[in-house]
C-alpha atoms as a PDB file:
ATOM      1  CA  UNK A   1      -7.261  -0.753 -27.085  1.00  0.00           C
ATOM      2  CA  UNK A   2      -3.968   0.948 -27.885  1.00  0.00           C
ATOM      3  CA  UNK A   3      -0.433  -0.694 -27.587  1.00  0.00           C
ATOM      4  CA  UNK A   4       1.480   0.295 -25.427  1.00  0.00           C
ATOM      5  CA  UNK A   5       5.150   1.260 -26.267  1.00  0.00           C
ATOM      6  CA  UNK A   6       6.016  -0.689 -23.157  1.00  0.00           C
ATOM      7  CA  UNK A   7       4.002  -3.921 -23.976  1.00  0.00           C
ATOM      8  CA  UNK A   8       2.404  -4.294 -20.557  1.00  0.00           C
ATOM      9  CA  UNK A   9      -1.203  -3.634 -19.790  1.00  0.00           C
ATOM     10  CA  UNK A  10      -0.390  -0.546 -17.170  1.00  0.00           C
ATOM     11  CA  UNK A  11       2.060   0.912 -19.741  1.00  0.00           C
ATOM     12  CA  UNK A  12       4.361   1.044 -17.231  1.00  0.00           C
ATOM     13  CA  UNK A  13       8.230  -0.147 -17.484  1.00  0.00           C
ATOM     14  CA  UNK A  14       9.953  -2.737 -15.410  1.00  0.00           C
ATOM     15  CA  UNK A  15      11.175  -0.325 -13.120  1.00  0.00           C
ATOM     16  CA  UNK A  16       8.328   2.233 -12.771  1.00  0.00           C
ATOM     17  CA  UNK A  17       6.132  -0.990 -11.932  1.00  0.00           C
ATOM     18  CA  UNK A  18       8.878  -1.236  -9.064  1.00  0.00           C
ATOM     19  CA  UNK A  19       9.067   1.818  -7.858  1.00  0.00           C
ATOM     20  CA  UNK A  20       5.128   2.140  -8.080  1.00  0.00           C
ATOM     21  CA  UNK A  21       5.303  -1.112  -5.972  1.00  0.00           C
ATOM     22  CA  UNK A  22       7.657  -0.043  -3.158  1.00  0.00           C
ATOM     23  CA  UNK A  23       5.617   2.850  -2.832  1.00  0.00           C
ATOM     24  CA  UNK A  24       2.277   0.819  -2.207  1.00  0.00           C
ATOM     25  CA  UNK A  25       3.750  -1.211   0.262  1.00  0.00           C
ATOM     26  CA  UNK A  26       5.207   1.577   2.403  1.00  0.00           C
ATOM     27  CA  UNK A  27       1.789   2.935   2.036  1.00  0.00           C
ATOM     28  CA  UNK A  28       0.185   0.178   2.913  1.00  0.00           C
ATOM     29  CA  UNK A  29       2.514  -1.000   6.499  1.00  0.00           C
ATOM     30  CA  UNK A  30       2.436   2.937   7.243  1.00  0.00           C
ATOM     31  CA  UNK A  31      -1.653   2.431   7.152  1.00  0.00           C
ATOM     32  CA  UNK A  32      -1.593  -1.109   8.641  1.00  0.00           C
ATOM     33  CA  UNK A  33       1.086   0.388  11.669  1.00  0.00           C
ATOM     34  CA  UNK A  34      -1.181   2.898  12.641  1.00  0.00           C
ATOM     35  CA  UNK A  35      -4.104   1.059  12.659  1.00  0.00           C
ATOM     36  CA  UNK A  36      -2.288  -1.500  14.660  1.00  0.00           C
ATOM     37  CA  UNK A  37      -1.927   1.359  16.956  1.00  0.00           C
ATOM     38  CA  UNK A  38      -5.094   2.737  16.941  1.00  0.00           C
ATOM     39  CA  UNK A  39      -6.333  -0.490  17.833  1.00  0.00           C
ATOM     40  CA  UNK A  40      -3.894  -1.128  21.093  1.00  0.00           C
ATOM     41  CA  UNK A  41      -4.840   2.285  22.351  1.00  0.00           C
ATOM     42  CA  UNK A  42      -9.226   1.692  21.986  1.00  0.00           C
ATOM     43  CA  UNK A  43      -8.267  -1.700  23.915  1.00  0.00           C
ATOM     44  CA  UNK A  44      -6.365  -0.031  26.021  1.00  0.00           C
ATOM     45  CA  UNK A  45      -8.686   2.895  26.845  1.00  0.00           C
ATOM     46  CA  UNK A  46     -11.484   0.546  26.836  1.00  0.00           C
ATOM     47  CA  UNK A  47     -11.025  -3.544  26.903  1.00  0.00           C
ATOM     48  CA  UNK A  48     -14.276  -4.620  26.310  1.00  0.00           C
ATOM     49  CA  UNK A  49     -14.692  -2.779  22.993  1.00  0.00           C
END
């Protein structure tokens, strides 16, 4: 296993790791807010589902 200039496992620096990790978590509440949506319009459509 090569070192990394950085000495982390990813390789990546302090703030790449934070940028990488603001990105994920829009990702992730854009994802989670539509399926939150998705979700209030099946129950809507159809309640028993």
């Amino acid at each position: 296993m090569p070192d990394t200039p950085s000495g982390t496992p990813s390789g990546l620096t302090h703030s790449e790791a934070q940028e990488f990790h603001r990105l994920f978590i829009q990702g992730f509440l854009g994802f989670t807010a539509i399926a939150v949506v998705a979700h209030i319009l099946v129950w809507m459509w159809r309640p028993w589902f």
